[in-house]
Protein backbone atom coordinates (compact mmCIF):
# COMPACT_ATOMS: atom_id res chain seq x y z
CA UNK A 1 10.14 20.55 10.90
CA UNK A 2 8.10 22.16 8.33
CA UNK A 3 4.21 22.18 8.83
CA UNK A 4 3.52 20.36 5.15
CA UNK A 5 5.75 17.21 7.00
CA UNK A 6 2.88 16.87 9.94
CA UNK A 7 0.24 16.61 7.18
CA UNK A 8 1.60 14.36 4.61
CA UNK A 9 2.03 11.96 8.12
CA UNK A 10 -1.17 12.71 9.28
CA UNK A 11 -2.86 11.86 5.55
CA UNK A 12 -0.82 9.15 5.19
CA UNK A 13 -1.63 7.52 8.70
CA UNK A 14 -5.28 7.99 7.99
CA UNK A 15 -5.05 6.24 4.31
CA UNK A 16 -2.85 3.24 5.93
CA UNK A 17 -5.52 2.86 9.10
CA UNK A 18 -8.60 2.94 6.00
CA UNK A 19 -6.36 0.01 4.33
CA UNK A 20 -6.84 -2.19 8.21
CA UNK A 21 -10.31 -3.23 6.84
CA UNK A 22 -9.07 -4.29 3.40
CA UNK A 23 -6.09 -6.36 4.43
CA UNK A 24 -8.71 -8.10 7.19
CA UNK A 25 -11.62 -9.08 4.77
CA UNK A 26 -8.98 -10.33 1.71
CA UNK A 27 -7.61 -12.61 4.61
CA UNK A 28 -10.60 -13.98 6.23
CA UNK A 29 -12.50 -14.34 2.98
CA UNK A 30 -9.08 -15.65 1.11
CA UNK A 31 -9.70 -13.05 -1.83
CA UNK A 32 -7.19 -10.98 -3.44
CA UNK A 33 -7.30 -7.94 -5.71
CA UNK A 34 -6.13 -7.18 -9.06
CA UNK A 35 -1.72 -7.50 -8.41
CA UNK A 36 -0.84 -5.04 -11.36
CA UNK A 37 -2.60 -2.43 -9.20
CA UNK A 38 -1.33 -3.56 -6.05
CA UNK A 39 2.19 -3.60 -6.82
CA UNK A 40 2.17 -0.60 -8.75
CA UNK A 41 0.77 1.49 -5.68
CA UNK A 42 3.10 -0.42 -3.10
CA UNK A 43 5.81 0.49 -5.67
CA UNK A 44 5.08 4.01 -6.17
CA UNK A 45 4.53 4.89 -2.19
CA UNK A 46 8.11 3.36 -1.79
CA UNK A 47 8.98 6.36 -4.50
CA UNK A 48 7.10 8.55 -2.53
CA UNK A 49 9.16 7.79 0.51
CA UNK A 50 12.56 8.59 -1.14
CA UNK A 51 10.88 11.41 -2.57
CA UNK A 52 10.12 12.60 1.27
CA UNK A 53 13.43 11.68 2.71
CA UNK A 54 15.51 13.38 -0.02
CA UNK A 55 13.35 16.67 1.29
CA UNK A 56 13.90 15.94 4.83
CA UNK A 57 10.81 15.13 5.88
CA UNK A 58 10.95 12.52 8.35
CA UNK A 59 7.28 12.27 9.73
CA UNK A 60 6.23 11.72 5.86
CA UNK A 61 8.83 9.45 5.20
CA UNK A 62 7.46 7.20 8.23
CA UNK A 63 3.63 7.88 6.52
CA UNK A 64 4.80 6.64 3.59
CA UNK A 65 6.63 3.62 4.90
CA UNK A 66 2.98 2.39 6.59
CA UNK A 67 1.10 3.08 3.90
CA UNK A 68 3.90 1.00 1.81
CA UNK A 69 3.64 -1.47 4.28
CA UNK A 70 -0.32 -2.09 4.15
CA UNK A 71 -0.19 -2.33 0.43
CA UNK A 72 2.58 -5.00 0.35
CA UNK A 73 0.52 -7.00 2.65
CA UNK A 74 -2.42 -6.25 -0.02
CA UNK A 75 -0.25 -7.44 -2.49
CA UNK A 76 1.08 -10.55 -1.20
CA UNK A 77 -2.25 -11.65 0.02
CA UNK A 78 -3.06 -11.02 -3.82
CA UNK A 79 -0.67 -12.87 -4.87
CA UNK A 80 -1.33 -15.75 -2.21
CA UNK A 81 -4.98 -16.01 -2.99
CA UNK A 82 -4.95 -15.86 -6.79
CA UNK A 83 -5.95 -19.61 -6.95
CA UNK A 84 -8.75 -18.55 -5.59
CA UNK A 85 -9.97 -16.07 -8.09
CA UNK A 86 -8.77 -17.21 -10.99
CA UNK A 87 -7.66 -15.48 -14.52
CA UNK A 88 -9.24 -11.85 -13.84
CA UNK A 89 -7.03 -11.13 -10.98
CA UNK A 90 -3.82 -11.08 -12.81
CA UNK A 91 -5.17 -9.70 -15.85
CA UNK A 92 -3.49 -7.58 -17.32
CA UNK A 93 0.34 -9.10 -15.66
CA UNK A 94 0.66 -11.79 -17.96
């Protein structure tokens, strides 16, 4: 295991566990954010992951994966509460 794998996991744990608050208030408050920009980072920390794996690094690959994770839930509680926040969330989708 190469040193740069335990840091890109430990990063990447930290970023997902700052994302806990986020995915807490959009649900309680039924509020979304803008779903270009949450797909688009769910989408590219999926890339990310390959990325890792292709480069053996397991630990990252399993960062990547939760941070992936939070920002799908971001997303679909985006996409769930759009009613609720009408044309400026999905600008710039349509």
């Amino acid at each position: 295991m190469m040193w740069q794998d335990t840091v890109i996991l430990i990063c990447s744990l930290v970023f997902g566990f700052l994302l806990i608050p986020q995915i807490r208030d959009m649900y309680r408050e039924k509020t979304g954010m803008n779903i270009l920009s949450c797909a688009t980072t769910f989408s590219f920390l999926v890339v990310l992951s390959c990325v890792y794996a292709t480069l053996s690094l397991p630990l990252a690959v399993l960062g990547g994966a939760i941070d992936a994770g939070a920002w799908a839930i971001i997303t679909a509680l985006s996409v769930k509460y759009s009613h609720n926040q009408g044309p400026d969330l999905i600008k710039g989708v349509l």
